[in-house]
N, C-alpha and C. Protein backbone atom coordinates (compact mmCIF):
# COMPACT_ATOMS: atom_id res chain seq x y z
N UNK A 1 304.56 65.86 77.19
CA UNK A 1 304.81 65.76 75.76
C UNK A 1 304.00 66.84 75.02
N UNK A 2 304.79 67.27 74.23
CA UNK A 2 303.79 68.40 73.02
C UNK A 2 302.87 68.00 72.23
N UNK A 3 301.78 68.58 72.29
CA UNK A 3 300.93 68.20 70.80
C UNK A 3 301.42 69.16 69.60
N UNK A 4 301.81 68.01 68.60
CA UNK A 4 301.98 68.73 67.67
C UNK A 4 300.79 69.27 66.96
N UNK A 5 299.33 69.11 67.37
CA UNK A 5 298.35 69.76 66.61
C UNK A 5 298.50 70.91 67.00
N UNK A 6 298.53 71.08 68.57
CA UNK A 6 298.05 72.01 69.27
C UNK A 6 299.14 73.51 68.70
N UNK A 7 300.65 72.87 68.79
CA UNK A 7 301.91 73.77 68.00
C UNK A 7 301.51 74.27 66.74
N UNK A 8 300.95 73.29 65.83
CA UNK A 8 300.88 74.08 64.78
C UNK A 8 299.46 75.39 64.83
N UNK A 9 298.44 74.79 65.34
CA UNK A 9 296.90 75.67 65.44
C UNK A 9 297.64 77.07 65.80
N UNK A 10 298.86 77.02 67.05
CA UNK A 10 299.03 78.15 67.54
C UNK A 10 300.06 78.89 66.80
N UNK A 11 300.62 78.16 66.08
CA UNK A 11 301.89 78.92 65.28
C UNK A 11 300.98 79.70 64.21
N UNK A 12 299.84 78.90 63.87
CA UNK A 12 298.86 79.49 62.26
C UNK A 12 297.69 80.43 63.03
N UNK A 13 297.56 80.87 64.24
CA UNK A 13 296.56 81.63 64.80
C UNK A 13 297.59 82.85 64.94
N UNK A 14 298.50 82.62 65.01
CA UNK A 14 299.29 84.15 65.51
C UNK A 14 300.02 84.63 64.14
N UNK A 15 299.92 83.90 63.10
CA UNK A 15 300.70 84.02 61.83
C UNK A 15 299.46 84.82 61.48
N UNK A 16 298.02 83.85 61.40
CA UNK A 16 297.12 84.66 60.89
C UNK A 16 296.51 86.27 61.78
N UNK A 17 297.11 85.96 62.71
CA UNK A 17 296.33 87.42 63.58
C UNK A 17 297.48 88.20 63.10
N UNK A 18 298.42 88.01 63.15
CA UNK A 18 299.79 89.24 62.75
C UNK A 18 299.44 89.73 61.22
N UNK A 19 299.31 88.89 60.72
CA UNK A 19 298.76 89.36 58.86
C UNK A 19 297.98 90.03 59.05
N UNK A 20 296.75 89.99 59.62
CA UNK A 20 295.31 90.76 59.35
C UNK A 20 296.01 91.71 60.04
N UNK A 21 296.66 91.68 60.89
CA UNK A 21 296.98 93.37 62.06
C UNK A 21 297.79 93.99 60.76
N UNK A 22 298.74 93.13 60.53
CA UNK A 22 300.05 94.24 59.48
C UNK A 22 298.61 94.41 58.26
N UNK A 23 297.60 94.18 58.09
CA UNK A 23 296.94 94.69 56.94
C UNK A 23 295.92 95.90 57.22
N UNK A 24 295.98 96.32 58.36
CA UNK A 24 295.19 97.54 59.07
C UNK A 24 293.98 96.61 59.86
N UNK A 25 293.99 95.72 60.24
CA UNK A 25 292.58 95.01 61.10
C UNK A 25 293.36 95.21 62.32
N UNK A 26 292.63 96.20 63.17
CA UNK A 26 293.30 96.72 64.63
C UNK A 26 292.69 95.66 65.64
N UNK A 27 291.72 95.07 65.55
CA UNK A 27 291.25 94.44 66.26
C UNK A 27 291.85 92.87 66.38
N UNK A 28 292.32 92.44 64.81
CA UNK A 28 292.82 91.36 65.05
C UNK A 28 294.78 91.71 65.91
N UNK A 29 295.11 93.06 65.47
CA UNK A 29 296.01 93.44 65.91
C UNK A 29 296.37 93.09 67.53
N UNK A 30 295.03 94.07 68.19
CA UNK A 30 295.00 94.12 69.34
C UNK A 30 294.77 92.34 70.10
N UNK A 31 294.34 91.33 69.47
CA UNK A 31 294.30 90.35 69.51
C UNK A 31 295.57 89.69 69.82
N UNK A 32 296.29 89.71 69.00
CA UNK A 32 297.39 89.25 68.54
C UNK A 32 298.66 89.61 69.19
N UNK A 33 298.29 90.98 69.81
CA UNK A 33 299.24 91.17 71.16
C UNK A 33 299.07 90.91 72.52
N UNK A 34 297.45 90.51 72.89
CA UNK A 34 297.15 90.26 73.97
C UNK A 34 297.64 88.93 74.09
N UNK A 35 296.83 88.20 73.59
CA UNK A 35 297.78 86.61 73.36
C UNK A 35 299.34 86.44 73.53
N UNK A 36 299.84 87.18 72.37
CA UNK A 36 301.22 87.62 72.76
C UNK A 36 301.78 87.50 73.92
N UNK A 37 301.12 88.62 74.82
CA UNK A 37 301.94 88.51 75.76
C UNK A 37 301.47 87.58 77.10
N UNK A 38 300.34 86.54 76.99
CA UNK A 38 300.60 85.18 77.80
C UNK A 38 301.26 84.72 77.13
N UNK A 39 301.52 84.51 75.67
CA UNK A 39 302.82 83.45 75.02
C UNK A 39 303.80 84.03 75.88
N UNK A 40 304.70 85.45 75.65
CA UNK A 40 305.79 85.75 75.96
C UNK A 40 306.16 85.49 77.51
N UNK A 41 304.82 85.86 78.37
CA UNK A 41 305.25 85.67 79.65
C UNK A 41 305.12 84.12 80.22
N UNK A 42 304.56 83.01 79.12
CA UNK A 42 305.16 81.84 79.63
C UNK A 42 306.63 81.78 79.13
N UNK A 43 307.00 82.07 77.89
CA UNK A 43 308.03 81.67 77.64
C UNK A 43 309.15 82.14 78.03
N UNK A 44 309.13 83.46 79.08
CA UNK A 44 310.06 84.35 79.64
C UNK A 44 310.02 83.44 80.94
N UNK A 45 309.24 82.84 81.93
CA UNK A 45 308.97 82.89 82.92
C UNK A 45 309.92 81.50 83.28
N UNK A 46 310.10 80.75 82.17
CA UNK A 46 311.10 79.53 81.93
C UNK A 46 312.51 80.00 81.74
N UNK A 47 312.53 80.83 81.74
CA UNK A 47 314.05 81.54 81.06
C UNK A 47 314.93 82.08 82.61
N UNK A 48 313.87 82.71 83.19
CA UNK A 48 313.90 83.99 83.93
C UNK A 48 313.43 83.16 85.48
N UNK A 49 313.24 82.06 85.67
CA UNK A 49 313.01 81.66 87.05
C UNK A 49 314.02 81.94 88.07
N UNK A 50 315.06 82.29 88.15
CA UNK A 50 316.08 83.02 89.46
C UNK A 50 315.45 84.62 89.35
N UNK A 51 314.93 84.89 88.10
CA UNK A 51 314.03 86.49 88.04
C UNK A 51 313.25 86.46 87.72
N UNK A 52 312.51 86.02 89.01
CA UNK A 52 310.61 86.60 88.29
C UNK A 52 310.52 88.14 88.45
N UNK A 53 311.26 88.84 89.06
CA UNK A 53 310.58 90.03 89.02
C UNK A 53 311.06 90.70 87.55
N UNK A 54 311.95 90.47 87.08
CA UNK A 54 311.66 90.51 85.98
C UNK A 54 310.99 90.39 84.57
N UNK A 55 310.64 89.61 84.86
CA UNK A 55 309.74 88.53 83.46
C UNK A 55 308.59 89.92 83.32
N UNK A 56 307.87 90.56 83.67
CA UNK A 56 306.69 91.60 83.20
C UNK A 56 307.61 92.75 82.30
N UNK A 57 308.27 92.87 83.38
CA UNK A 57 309.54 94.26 82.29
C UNK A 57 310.08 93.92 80.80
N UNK A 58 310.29 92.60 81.22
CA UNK A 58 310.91 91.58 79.85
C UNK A 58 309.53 91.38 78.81
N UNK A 59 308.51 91.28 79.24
CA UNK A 59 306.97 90.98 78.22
C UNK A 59 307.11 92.28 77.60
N UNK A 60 307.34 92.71 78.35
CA UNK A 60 306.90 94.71 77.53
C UNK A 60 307.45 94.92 76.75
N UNK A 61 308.86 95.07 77.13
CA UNK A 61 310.01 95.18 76.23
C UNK A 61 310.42 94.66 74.95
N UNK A 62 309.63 93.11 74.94
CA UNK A 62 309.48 92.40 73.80
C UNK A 62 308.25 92.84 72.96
N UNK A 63 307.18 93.07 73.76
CA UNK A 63 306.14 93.41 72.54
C UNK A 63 306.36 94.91 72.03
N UNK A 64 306.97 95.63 72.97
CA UNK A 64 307.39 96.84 71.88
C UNK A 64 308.25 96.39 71.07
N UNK A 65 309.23 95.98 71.48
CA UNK A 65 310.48 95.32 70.16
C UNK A 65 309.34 95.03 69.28
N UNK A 66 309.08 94.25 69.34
CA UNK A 66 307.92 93.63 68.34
C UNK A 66 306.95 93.89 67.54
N UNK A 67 306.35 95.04 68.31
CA UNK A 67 305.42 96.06 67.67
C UNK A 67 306.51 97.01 66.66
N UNK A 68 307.42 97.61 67.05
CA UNK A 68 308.73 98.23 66.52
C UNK A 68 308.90 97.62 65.22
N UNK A 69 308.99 96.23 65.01
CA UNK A 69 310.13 95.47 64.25
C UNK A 69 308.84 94.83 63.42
N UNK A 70 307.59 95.06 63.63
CA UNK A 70 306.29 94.21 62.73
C UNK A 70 306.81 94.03 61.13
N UNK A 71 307.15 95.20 60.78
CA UNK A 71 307.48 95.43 59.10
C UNK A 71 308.67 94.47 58.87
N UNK A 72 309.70 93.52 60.01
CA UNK A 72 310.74 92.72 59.31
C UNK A 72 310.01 91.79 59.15
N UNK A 73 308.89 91.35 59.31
CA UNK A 73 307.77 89.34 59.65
C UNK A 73 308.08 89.60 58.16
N UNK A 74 308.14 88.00 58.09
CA UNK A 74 308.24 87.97 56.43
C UNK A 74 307.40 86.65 56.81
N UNK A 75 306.20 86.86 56.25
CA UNK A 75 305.17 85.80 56.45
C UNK A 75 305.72 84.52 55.72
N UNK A 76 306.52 84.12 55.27
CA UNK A 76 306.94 82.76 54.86
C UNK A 76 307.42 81.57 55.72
N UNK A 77 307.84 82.76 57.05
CA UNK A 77 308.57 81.96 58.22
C UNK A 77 307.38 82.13 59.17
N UNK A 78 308.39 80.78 59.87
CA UNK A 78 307.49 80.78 61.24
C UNK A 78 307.30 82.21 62.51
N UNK A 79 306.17 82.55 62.37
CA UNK A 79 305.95 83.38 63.66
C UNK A 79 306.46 83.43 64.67
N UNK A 80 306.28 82.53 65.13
CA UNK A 80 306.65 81.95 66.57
C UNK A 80 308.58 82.04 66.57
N UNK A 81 309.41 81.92 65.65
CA UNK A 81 310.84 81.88 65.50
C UNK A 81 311.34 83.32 65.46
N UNK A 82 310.22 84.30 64.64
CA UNK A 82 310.71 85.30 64.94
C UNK A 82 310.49 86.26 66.47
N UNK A 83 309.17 86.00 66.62
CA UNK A 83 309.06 86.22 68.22
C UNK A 83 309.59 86.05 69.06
N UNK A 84 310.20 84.39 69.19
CA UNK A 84 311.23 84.03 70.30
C UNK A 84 312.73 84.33 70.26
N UNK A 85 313.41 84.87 68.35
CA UNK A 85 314.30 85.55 68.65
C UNK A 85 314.57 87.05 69.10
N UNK A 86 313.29 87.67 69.00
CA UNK A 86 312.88 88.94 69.50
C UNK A 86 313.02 88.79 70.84
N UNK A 87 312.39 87.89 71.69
CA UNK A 87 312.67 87.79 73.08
C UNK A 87 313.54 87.56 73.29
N UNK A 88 314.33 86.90 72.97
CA UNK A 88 315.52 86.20 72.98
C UNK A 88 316.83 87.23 73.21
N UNK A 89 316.82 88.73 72.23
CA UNK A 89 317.49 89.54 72.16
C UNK A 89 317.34 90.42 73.20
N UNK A 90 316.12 90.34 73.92
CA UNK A 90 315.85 91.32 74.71
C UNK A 90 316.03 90.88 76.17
N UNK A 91 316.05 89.45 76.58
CA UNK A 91 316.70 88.84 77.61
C UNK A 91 317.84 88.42 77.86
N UNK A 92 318.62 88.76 76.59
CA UNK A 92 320.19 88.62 76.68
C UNK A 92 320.49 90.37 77.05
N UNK A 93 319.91 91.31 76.43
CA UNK A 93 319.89 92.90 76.65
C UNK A 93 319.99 93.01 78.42
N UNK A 94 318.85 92.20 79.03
CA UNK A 94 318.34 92.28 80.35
C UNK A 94 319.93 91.84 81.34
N UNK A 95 319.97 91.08 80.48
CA UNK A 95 321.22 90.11 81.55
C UNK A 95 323.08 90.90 81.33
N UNK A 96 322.73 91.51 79.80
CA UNK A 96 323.85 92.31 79.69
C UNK A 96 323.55 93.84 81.47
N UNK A 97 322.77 93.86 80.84
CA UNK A 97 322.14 95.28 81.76
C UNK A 97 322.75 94.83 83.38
N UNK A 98 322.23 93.65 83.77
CA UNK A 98 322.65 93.06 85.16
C UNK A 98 323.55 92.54 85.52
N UNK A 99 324.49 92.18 84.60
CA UNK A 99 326.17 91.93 84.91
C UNK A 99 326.63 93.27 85.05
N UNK A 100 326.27 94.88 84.20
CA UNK A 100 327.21 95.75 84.07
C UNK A 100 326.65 96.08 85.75
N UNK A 101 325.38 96.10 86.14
CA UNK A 101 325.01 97.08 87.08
C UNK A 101 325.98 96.10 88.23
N UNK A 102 325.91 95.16 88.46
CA UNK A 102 326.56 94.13 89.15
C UNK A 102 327.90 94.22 89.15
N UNK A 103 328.83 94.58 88.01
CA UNK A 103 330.09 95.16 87.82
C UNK A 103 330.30 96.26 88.16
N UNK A 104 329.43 97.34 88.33
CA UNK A 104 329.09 98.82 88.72
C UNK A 104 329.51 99.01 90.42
N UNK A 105 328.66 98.12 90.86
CA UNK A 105 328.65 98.25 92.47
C UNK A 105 329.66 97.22 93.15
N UNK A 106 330.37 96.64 92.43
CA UNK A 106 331.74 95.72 92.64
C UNK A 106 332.97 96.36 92.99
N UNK A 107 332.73 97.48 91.68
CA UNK A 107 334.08 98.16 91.49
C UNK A 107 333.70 99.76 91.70
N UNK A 108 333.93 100.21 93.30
CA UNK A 108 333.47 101.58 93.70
C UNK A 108 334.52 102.80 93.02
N UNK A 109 335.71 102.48 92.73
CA UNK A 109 336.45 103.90 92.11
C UNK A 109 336.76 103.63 90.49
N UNK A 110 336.42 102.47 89.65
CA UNK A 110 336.90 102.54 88.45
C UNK A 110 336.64 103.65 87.42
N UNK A 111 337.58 103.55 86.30
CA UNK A 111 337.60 104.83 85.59
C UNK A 111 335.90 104.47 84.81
N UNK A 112 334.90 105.16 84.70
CA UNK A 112 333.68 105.28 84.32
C UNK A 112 333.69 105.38 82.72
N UNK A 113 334.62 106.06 82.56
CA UNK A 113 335.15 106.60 80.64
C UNK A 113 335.17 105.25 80.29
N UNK A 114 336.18 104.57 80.67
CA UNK A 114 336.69 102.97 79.89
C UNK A 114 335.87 102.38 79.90
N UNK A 115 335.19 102.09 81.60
CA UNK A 115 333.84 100.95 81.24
C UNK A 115 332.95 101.27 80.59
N UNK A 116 332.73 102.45 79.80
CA UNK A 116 331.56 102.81 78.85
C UNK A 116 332.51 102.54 77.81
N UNK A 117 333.55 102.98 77.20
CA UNK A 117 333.92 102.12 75.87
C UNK A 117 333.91 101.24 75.55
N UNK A 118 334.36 100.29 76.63
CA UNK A 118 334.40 98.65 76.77
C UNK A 118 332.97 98.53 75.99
N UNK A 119 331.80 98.61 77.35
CA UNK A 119 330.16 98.68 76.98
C UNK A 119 329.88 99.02 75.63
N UNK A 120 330.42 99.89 74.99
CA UNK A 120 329.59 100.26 73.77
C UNK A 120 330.37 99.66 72.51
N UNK A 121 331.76 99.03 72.41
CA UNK A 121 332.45 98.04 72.38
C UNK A 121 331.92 97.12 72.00
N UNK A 122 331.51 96.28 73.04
CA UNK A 122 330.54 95.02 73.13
C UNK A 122 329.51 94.96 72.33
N UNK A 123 328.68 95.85 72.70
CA UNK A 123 327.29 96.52 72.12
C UNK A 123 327.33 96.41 70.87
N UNK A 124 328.27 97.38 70.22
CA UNK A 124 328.42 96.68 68.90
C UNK A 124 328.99 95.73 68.44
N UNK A 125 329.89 95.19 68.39
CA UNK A 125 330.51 93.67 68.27
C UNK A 125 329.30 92.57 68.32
N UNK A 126 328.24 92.66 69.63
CA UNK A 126 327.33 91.78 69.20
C UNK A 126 326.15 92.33 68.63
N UNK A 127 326.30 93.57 68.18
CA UNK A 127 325.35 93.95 66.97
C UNK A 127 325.46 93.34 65.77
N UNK A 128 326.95 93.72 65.61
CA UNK A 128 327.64 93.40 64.29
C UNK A 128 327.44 92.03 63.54
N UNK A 129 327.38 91.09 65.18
CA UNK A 129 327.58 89.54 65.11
C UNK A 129 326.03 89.08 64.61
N UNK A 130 325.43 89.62 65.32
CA UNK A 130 323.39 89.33 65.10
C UNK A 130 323.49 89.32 63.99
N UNK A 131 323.77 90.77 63.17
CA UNK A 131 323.50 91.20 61.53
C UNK A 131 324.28 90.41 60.47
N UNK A 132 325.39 89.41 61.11
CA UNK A 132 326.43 88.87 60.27
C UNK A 132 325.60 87.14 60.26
N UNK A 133 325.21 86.91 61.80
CA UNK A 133 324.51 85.63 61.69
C UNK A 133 323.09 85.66 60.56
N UNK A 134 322.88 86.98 60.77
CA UNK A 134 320.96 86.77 60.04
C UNK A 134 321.45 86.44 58.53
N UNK A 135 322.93 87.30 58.29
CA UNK A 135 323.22 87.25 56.63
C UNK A 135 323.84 85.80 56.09
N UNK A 136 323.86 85.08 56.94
CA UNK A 136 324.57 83.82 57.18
C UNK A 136 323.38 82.57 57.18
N UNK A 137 322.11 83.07 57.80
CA UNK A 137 321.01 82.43 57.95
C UNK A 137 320.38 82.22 56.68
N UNK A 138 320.36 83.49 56.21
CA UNK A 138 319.56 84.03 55.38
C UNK A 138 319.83 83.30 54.14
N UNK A 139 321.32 82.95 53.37
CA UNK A 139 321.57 82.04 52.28
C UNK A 139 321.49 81.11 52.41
N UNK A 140 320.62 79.83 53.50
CA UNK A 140 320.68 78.51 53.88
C UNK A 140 319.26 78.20 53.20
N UNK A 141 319.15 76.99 53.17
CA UNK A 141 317.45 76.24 52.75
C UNK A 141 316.61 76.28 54.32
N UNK A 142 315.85 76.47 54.08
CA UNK A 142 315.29 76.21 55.06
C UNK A 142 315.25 74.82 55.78
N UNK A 143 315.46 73.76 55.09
CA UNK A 143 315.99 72.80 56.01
C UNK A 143 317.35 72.50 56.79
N UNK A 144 317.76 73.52 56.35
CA UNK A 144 319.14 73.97 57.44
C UNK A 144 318.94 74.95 58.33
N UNK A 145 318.28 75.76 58.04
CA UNK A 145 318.47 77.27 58.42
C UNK A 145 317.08 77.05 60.13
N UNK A 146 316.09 75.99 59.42
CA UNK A 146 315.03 75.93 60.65
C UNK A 146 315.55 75.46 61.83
N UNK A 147 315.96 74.60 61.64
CA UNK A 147 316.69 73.33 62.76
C UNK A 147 317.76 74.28 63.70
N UNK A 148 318.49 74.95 62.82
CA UNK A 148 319.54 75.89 63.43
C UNK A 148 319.00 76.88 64.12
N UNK A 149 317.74 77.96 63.65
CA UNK A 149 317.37 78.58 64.19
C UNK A 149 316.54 78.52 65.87
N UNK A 150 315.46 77.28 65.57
CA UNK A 150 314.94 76.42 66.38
C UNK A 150 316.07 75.78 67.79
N UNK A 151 316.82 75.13 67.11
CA UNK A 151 317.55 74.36 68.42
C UNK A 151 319.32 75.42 68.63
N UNK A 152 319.28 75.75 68.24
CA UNK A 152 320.94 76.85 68.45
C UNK A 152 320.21 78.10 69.23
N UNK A 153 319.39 78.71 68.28
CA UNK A 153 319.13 79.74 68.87
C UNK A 153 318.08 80.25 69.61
N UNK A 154 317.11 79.38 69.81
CA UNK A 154 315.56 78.95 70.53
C UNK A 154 316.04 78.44 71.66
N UNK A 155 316.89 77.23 71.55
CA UNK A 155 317.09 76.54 72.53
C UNK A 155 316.22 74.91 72.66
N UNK A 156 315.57 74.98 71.61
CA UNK A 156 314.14 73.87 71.39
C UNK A 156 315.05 72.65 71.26
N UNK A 157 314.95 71.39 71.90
CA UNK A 157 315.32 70.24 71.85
C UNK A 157 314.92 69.64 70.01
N UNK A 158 315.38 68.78 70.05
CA UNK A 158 315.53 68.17 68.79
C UNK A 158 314.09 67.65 68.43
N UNK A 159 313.38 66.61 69.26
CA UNK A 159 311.98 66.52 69.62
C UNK A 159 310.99 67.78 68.85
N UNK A 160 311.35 68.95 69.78
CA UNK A 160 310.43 70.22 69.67
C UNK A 160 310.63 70.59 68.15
N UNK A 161 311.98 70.97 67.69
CA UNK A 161 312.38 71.23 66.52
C UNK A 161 311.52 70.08 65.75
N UNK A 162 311.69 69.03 65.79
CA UNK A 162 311.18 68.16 64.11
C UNK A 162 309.37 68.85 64.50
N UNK A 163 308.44 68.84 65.43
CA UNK A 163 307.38 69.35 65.57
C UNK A 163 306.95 70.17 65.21
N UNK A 164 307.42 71.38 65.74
CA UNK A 164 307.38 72.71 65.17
C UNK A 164 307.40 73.14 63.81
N UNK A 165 308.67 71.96 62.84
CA UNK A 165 308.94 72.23 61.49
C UNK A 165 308.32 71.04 60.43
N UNK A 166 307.99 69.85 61.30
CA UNK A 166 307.38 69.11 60.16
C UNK A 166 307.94 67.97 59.79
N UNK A 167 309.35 67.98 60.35
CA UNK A 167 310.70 67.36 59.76
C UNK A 167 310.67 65.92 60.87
N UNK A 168 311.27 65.49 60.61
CA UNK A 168 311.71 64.15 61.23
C UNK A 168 313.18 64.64 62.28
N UNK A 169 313.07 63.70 63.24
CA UNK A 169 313.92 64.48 64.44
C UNK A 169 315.47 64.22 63.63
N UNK A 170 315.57 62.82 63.04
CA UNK A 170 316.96 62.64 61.93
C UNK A 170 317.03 63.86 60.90
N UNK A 171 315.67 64.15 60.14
CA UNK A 171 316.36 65.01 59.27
C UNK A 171 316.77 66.50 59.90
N UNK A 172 315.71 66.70 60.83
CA UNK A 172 316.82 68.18 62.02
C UNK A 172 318.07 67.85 62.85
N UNK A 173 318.34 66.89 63.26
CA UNK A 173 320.11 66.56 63.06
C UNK A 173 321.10 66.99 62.05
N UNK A 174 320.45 65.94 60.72
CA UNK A 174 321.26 66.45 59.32
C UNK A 174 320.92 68.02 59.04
N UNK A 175 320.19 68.47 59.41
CA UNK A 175 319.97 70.01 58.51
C UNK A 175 321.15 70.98 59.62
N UNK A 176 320.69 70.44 60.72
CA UNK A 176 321.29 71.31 62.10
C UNK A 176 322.59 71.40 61.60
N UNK A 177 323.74 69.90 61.20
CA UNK A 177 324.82 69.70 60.49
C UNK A 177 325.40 70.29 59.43
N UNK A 178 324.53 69.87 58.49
CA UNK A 178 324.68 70.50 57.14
C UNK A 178 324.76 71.75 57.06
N UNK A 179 324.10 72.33 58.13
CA UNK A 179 323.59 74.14 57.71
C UNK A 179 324.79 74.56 58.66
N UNK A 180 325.51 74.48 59.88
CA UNK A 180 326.78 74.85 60.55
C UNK A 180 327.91 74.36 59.60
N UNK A 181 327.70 73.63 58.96
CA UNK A 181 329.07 73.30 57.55
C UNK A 181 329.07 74.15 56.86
N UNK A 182 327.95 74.06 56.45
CA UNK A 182 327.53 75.47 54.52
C UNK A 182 327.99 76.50 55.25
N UNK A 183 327.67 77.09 57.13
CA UNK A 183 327.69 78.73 57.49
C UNK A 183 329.52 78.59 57.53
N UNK A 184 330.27 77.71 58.33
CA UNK A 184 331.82 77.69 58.02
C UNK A 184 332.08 77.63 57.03
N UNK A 185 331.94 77.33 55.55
CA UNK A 185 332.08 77.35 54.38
C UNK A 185 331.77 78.99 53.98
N UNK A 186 330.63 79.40 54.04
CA UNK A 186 330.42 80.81 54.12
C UNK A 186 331.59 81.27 54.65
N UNK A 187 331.71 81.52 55.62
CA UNK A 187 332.35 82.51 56.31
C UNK A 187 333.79 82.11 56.12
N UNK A 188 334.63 80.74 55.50
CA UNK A 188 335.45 80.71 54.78
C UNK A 188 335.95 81.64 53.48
N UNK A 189 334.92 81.26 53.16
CA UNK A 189 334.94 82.02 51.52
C UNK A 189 335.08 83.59 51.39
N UNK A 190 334.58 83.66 52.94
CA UNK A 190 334.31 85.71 52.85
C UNK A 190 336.31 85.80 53.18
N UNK A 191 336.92 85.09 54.02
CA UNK A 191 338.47 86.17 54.50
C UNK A 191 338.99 85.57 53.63
């Protein structure tokens, strides 16, 4: 079972080490990525158990993403949500990468031209889709938008979700609900 003390101490130690780093404190910086990456490589290492040899390539990859992407933290949100969708993007990247190479050595004479259109195709389509979900996220309350983020796109059980956010495991049901209604309503209203 989780402590929820222990969730929050660590969600407000890495919120506060990321602030002091994005404010020029290199030391809390350098802090804040070391930690980092035992967070990332437990939380990869659950993901990635048919690939451990992966999971170190996958830590890296995320804390550069991460280091890269510091200027999107919008300190209002949870740390920890944007981190794990940072990983999150970069272990779906990993697994795109290992179906194509896996499709590569399947198919010894295919035309090489097409399967790179296809690929870059894709590539964007679920670019397109990321940037269309965040704009979709982005007009919700946060008692919709957490629950969704947390258990849709984290993967966090309902349990973990009310912990993490504060909420009661009923009211992250209703928000989880409410906020996939309001985003079909959205995306009604746009065609």
């Amino acid at each position: 079972m989780l402590d929820v003390n222990r969730l929050n101490a660590g969600e407000e130690h890495f919120r506060k080490l990321l602030i002091r780093g994005l404010a020029g404190d290199e030391p809390a910086y350098h802090e804040f990525l070391q930690e980092l990456s035992t967070h990332l490589r437990s939380f990869l290492q659950k993901r990635l158990a048919s690939l451990p040899d992966e999971v170190e390539d996958l830590v890296q990859e995320s804390l550069l993403a991460i280091h890269n992407q510091r200027h999107t933290y919008d300190a209002k949100q949870p740390v920890t949500a944007w981190i794990h969708a940072i990983a999150k993007y970069k272990l779906i990247d990993l697994l795109r990468r290992r179906e194509r190479r896996d499709l590569l050595t399947d198919s010894l004479d295919d035309d090489a031209s097409q399967f790179e259109l296809a690929s870059t195709a894709n590539a964007e389509a679920a670019s397109d889709a990321r940037r269309d979900l965040s704009k979709l996220l982005e007009q919700l309350p946060d008692g919709q938008r957490l629950p969704i983020v947390h258990m849709k796109l984290e993967g966090l059980s309902v349990a973990e979700t009310a912990r993490l956010t504060g909420m009661s495991e009923s009211a992250v049901k209703v928000g989880v609900h409410r906020g996939l209604k309001a985003m079909a309503a959205l995306i009604r209203s746009d065609t």
